[in-house]
N, C-alpha and C. Protein backbone atom coordinates (compact mmCIF):
# COMPACT_ATOMS: atom_id res chain seq x y z
N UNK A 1 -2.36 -12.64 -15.40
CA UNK A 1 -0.96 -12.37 -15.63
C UNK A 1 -0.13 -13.26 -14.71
N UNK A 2 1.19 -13.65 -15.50
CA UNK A 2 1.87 -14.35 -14.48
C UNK A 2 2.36 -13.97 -13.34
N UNK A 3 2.70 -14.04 -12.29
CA UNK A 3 3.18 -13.78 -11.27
C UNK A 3 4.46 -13.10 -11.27
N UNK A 4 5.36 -13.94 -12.10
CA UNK A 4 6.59 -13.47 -12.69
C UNK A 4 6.60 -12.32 -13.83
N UNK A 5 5.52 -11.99 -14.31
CA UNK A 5 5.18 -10.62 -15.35
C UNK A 5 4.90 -9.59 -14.36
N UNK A 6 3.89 -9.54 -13.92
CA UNK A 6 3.85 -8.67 -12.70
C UNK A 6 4.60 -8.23 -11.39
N UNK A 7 5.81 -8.79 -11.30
CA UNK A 7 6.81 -8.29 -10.82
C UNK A 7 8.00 -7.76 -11.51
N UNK A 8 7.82 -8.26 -12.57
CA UNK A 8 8.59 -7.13 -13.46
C UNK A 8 8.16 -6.07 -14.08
N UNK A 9 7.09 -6.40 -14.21
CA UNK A 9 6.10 -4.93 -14.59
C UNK A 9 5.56 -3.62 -13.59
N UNK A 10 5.99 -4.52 -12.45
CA UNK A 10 5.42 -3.26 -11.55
C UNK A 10 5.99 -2.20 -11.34
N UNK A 11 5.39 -0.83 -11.50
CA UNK A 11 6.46 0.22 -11.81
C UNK A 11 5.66 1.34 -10.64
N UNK A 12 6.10 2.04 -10.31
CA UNK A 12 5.35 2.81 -9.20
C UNK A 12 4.98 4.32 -10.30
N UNK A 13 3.55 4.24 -10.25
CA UNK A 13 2.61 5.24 -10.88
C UNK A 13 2.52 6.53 -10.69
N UNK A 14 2.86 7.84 -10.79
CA UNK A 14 2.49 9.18 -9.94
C UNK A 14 1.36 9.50 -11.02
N UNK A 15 0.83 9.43 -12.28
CA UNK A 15 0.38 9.83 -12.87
C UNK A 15 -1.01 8.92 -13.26
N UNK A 16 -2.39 9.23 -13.33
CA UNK A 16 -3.71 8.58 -13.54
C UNK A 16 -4.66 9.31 -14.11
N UNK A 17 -5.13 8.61 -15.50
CA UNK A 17 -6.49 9.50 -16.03
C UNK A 17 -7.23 9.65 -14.71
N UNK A 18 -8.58 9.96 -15.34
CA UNK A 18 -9.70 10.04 -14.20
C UNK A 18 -10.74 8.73 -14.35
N UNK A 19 -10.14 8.09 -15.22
CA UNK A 19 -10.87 6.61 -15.03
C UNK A 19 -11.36 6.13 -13.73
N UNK A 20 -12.62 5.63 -13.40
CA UNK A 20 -13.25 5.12 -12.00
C UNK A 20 -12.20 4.12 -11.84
N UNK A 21 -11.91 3.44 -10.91
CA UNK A 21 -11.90 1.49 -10.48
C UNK A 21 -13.16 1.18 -9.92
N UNK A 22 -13.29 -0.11 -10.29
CA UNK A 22 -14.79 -0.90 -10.74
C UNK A 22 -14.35 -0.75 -8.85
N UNK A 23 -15.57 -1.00 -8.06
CA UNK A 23 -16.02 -1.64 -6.59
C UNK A 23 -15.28 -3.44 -6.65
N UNK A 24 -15.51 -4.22 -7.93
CA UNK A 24 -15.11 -4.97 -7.89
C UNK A 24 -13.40 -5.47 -7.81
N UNK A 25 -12.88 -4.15 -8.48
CA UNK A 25 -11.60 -4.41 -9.10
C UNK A 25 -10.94 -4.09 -7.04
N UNK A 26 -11.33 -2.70 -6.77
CA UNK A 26 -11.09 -2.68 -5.68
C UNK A 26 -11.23 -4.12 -4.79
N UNK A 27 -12.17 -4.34 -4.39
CA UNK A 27 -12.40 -6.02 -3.85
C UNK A 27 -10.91 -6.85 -4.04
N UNK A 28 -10.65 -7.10 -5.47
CA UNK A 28 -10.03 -8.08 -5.88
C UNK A 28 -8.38 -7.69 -5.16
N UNK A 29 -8.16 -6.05 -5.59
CA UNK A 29 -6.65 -5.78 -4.80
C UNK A 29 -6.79 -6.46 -3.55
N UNK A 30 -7.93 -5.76 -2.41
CA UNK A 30 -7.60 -6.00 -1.06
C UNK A 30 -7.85 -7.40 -0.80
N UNK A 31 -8.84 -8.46 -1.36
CA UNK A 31 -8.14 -9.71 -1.51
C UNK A 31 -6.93 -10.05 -1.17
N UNK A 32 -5.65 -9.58 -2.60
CA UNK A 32 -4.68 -9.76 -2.38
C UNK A 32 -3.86 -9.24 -1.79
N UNK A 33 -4.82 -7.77 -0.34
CA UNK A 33 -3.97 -8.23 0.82
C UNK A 33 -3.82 -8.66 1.61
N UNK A 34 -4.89 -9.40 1.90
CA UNK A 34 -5.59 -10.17 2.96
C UNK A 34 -4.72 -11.71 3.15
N UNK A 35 -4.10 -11.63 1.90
CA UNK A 35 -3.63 -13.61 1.29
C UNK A 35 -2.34 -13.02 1.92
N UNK A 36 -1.23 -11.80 2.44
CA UNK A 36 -0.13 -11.73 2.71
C UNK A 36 0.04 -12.34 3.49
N UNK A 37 0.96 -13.25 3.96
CA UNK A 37 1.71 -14.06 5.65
C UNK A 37 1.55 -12.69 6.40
N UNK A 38 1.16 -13.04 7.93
CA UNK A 38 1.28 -12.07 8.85
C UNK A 38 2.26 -13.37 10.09
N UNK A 39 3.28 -12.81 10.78
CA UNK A 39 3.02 -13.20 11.97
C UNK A 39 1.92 -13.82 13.26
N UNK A 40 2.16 -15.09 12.92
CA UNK A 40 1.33 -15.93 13.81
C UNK A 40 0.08 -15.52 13.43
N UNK A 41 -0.22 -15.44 12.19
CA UNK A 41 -1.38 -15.40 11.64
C UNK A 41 -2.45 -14.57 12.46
N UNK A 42 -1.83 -13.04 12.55
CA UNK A 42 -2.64 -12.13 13.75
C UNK A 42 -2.98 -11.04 12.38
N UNK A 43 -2.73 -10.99 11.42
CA UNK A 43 -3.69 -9.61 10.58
C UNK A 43 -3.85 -8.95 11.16
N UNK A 44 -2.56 -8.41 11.31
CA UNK A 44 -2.85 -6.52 12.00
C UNK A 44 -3.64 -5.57 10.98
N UNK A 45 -3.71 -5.71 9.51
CA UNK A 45 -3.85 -4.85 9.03
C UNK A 45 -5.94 -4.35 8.72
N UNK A 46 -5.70 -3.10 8.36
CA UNK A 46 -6.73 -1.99 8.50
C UNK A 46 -6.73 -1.50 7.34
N UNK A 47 -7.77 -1.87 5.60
CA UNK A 47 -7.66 -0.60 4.53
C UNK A 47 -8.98 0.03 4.93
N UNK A 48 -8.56 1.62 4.37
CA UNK A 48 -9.55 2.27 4.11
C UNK A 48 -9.40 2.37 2.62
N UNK A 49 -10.42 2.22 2.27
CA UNK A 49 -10.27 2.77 0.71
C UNK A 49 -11.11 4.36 0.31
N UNK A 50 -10.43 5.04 -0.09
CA UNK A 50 -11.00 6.40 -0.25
C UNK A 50 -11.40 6.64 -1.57
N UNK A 51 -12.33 6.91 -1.73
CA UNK A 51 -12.71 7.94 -3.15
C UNK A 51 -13.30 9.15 -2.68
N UNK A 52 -13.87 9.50 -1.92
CA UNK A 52 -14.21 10.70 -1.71
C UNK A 52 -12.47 11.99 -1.94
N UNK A 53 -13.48 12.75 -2.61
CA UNK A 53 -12.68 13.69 -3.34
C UNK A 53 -11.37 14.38 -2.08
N UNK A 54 -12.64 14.85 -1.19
CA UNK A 54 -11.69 16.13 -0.15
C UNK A 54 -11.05 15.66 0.65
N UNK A 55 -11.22 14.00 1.20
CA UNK A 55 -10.63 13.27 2.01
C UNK A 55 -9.21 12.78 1.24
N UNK A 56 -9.44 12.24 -0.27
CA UNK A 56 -8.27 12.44 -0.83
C UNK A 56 -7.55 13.91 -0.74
N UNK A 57 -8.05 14.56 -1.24
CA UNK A 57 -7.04 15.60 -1.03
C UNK A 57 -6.53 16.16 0.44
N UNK A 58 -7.16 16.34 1.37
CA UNK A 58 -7.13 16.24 2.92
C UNK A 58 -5.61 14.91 3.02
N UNK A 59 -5.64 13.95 1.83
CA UNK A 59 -4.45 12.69 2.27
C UNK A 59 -3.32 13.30 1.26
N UNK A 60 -3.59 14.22 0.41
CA UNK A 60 -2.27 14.96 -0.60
C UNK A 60 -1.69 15.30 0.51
N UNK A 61 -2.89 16.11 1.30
CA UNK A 61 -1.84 17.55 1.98
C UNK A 61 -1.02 16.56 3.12
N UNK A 62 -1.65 15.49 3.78
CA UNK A 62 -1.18 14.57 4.73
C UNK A 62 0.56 14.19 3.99
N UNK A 63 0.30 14.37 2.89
CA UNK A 63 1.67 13.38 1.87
C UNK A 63 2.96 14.37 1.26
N UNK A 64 2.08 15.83 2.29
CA UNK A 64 3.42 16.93 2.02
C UNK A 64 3.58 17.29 0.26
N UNK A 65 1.64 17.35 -0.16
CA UNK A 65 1.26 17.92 -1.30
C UNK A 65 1.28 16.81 -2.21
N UNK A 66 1.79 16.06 -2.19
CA UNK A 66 2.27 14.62 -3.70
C UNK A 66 1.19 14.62 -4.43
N UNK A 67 0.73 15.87 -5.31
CA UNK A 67 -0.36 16.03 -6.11
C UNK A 67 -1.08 14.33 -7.06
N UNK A 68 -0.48 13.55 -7.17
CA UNK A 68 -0.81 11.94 -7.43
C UNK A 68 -1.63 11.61 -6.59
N UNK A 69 -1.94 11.94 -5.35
CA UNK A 69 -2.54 11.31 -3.91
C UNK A 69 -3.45 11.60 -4.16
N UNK A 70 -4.18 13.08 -4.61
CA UNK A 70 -5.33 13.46 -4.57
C UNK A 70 -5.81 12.90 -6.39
N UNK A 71 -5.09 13.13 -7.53
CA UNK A 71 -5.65 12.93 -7.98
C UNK A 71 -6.31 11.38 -8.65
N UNK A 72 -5.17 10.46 -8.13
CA UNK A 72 -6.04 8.99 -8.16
C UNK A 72 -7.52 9.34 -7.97
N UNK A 73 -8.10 8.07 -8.38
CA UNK A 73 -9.39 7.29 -8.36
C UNK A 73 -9.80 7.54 -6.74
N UNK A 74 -9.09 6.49 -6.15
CA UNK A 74 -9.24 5.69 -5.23
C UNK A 74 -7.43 5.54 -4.59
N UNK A 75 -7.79 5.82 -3.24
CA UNK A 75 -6.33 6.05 -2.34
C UNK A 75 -6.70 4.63 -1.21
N UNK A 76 -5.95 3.94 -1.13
CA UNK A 76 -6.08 2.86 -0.34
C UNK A 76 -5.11 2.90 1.16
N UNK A 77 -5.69 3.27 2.10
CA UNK A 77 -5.02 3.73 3.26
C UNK A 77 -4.65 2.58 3.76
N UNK A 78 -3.18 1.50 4.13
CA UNK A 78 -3.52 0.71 4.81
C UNK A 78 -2.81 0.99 6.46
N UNK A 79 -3.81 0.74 7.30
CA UNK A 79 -3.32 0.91 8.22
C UNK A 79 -3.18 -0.10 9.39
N UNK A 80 -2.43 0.05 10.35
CA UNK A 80 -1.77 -1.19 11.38
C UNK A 80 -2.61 -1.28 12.87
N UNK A 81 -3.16 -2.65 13.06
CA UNK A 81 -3.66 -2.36 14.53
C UNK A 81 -2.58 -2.84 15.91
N UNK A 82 -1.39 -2.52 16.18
CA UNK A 82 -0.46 -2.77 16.68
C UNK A 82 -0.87 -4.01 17.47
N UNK A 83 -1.38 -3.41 18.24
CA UNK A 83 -1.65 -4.39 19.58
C UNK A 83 -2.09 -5.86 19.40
N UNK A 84 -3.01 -5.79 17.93
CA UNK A 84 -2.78 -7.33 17.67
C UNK A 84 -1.81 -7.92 17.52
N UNK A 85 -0.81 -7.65 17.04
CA UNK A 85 0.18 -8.42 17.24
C UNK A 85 1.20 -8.49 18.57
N UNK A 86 1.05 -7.42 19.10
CA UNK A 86 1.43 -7.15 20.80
C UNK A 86 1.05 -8.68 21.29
N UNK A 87 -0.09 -8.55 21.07
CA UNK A 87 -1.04 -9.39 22.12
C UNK A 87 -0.04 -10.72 21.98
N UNK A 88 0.39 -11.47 21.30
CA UNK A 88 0.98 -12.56 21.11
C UNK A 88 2.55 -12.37 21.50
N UNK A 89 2.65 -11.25 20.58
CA UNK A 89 4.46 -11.31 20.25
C UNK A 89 4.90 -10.12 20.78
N UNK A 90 4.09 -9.52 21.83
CA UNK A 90 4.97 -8.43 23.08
C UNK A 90 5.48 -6.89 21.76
N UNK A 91 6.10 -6.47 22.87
CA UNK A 91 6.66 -5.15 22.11
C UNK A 91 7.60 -5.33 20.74
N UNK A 92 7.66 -6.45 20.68
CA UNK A 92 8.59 -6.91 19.01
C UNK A 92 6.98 -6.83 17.88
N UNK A 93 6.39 -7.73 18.62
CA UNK A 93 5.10 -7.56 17.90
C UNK A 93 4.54 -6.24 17.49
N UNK A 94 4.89 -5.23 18.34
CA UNK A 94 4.04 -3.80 18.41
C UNK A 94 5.15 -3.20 17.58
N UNK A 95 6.05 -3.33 17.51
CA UNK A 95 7.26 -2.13 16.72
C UNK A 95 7.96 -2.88 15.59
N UNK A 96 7.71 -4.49 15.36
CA UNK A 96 8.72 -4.90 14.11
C UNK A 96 7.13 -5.83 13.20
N UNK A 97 6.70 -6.48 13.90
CA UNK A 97 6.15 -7.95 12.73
C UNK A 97 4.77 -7.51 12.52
N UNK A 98 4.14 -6.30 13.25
CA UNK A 98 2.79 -5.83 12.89
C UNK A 98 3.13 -4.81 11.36
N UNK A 99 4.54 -4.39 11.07
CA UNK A 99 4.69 -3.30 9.95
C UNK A 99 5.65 -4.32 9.28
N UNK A 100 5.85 -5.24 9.15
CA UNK A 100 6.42 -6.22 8.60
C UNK A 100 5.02 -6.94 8.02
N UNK A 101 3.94 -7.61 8.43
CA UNK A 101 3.02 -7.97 7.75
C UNK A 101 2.20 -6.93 7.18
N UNK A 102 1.89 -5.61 7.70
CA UNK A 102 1.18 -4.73 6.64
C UNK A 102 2.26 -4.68 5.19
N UNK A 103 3.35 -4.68 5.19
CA UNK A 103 4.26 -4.22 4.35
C UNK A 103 3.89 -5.58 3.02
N UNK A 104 4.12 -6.84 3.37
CA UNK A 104 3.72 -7.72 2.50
C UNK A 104 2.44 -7.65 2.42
N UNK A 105 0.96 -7.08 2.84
CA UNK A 105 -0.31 -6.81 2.42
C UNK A 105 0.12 -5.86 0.96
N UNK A 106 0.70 -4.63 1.38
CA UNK A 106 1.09 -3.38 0.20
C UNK A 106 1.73 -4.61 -0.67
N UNK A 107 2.90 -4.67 -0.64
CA UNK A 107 3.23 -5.43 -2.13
C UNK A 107 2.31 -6.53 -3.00
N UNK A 108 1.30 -7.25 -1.95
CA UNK A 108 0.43 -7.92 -2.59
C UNK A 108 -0.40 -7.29 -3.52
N UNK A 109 -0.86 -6.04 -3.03
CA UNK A 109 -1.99 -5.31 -3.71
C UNK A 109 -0.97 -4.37 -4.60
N UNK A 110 0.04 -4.35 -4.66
CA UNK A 110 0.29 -3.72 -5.91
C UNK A 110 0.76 -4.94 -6.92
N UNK A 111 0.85 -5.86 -6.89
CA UNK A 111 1.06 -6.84 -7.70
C UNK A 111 -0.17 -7.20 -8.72
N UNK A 112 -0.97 -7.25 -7.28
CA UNK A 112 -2.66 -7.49 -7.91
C UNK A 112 -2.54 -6.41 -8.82
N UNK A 113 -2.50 -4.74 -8.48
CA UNK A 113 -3.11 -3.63 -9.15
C UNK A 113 -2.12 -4.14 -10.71
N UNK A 114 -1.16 -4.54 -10.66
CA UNK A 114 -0.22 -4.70 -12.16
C UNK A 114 -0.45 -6.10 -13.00
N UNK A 115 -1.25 -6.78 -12.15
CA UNK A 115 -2.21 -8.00 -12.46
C UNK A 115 -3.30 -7.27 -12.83
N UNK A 116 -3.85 -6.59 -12.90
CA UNK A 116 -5.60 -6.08 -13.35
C UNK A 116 -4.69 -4.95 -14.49
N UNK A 117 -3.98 -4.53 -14.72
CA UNK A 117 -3.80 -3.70 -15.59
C UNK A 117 -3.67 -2.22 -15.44
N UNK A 118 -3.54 -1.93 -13.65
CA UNK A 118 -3.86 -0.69 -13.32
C UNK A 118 -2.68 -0.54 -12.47
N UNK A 119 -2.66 1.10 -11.97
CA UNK A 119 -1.11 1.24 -11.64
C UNK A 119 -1.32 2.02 -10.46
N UNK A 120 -0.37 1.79 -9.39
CA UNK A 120 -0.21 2.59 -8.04
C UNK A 120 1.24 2.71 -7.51
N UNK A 121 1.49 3.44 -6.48
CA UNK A 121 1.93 3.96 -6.00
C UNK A 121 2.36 3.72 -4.66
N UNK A 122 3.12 2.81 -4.16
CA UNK A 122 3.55 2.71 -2.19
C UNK A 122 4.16 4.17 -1.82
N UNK A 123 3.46 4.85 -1.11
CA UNK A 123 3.89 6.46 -0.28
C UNK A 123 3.72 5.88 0.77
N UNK A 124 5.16 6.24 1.10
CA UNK A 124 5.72 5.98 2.80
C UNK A 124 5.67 7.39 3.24
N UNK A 125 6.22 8.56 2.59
CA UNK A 125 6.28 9.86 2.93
C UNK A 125 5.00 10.56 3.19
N UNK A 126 4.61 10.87 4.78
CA UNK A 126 3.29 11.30 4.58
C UNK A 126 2.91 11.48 6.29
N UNK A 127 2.64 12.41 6.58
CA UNK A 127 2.56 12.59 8.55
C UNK A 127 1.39 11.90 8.73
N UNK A 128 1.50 11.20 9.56
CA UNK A 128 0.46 9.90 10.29
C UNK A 128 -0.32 10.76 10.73
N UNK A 129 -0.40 11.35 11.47
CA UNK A 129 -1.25 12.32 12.50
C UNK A 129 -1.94 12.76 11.70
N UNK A 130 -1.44 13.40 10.33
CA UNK A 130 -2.53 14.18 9.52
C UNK A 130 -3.12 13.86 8.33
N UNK A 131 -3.05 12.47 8.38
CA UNK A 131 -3.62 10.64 7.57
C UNK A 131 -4.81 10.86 8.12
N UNK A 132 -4.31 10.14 9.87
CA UNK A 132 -5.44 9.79 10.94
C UNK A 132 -6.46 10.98 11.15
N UNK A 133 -6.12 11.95 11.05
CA UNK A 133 -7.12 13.27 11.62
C UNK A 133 -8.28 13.02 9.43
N UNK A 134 -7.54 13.07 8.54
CA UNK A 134 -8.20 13.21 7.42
C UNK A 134 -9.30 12.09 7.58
N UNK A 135 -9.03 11.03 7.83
CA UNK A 135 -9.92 9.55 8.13
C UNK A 135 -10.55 9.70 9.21
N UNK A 136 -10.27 10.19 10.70
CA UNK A 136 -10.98 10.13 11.65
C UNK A 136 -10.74 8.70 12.13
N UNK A 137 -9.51 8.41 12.54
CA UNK A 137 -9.10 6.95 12.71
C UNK A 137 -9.35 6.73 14.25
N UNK A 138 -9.56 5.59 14.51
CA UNK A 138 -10.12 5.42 15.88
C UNK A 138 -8.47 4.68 16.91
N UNK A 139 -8.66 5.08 17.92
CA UNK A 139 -7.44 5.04 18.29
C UNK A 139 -6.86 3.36 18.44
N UNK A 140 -5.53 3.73 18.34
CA UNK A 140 -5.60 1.80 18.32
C UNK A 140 -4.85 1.76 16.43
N UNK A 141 -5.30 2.62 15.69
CA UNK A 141 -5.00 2.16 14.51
C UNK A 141 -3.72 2.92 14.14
N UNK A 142 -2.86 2.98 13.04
CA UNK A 142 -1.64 3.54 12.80
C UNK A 142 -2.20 3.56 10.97
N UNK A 143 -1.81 4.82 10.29
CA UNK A 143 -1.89 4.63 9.14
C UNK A 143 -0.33 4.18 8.69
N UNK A 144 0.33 3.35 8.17
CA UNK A 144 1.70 2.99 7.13
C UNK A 144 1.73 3.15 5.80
N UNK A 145 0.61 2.94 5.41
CA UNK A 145 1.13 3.41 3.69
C UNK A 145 -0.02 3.60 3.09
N UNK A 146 -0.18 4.59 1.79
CA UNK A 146 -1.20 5.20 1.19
C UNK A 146 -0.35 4.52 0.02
N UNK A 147 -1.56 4.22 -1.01
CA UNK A 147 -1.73 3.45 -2.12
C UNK A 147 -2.53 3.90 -3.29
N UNK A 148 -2.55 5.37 -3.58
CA UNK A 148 -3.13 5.57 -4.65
C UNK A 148 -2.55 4.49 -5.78
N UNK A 149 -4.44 4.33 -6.25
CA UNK A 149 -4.59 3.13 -7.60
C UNK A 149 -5.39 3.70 -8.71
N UNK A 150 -5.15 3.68 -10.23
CA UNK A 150 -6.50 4.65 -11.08
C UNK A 150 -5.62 4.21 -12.61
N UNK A 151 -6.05 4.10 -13.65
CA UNK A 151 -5.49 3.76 -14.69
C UNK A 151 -4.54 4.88 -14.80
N UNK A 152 -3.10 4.29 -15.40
CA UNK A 152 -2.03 4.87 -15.33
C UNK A 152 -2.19 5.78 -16.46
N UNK A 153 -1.85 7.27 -16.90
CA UNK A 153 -1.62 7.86 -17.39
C UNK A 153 0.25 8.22 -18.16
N UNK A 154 0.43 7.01 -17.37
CA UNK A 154 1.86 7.47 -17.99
C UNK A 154 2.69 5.66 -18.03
N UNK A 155 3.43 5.55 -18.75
CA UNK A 155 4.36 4.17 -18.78
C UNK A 155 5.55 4.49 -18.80
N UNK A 156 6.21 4.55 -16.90
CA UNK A 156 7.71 4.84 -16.75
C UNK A 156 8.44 3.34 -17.17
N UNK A 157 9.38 3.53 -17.41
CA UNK A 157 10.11 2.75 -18.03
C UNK A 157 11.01 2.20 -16.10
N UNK A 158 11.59 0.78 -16.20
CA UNK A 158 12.03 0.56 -15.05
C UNK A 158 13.22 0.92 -14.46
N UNK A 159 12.63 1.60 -12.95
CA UNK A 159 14.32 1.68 -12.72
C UNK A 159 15.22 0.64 -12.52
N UNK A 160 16.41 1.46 -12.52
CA UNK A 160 17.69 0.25 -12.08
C UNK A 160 17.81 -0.91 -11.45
N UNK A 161 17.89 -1.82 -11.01
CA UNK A 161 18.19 -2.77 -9.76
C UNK A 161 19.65 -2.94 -9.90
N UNK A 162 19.78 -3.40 -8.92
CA UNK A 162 21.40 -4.23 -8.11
C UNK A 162 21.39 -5.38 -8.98
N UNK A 163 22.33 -5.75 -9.13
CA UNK A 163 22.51 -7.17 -9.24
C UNK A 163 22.39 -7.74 -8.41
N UNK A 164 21.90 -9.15 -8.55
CA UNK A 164 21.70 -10.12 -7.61
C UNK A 164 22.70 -10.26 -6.78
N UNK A 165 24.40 -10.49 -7.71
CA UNK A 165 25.42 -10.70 -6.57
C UNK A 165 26.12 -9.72 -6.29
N UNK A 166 25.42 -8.21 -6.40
CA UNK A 166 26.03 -7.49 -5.20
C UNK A 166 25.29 -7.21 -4.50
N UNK A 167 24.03 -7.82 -4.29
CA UNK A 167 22.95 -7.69 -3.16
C UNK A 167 23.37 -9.36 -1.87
N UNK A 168 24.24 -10.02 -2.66
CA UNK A 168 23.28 -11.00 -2.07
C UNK A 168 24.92 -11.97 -1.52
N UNK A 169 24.58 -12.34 -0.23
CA UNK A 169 25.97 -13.37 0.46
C UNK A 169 25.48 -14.26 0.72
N UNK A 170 26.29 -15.84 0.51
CA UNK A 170 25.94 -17.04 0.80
C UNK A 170 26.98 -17.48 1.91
N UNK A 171 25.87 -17.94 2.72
CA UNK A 171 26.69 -18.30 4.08
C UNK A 171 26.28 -19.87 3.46
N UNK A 172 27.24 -20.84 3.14
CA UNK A 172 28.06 -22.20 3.34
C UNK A 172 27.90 -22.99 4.42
């Protein structure tokens, strides 16, 4: 798919048969988050990919119930190792460009997921603490966004956007 199809197609999913994702198809998303620009080329980022059933659901209840979380396929945890980017770029590194490069990992892999034909979900809403306790995350790591992925059960139609020129000022 073109690049330019898949950003217009990408629609955020709450709804998924119970269709598997291939091991491969998985592969191919986190690929494309691996290809995101990070700051000074430090890859803060951390997926877990979940299929286990109770650990998904253990990440619903983390998501303040968002019944979609548990019932995806496969929930793709990505999470942040701060300090790598500390290490270079100080406390800007630790609080802005380490969740600035996970953030372009997520849009990669949902581009990919609307490139393969399959549909997900970016959940920002969701207590870290009770992410990390469901995973057993080792300290050092931060969960930022859960990514349930699973063939879409439903085709929302797109929301709204801005116009370009009331989003957008040209400084001359």
């Amino acid at each position: 798919m073109d690049v330019w199809a898949a950003i217009e197609q990408r629609r955020s999913i709450r709804s998924f048969t119970s269709a598997d994702v291939s091991e491969s198809v998985v592969e191919r998303i986190l690929e494309a988050g691996i290809r995101a620009p990070s700051a000074g080329n430090r890859q803060p980022w951390h997926f877990y990919v979940v299929r286990n059933r109770s650990v998904r659901l253990a990440l619903q209840q983390a998501a303040y119930g968002q019944s979609f979380v548990g019932e995806a396929p496969v929930v793709i945890v990505v999470c942040v190792h701060p300090e790598r980017s500390a290490l270079r770029y100080g406390e800007r590194g630790r609080e802005l460009y380490c969740l600035q490069d996970t953030a372009a990992a997520v849009e990669n892999m949902l581009l990919a997921v609307t490139a393969l034909g399959l549909g997900a979900c970016w959940v920002g809403a969701f207590s870290e603490d009770a992410a990390a306790r469901a995973l057993s995350l080792p300290g050092g790591l931060r969960p930022v966004a859960l990514v349930p992925v699973g063939e879409p059960a439903q085709s929302p139609g797109g929301a709204p956007r801005r116009p370009v020129a009331e989003v957008t000022s040209v400084v001359n």
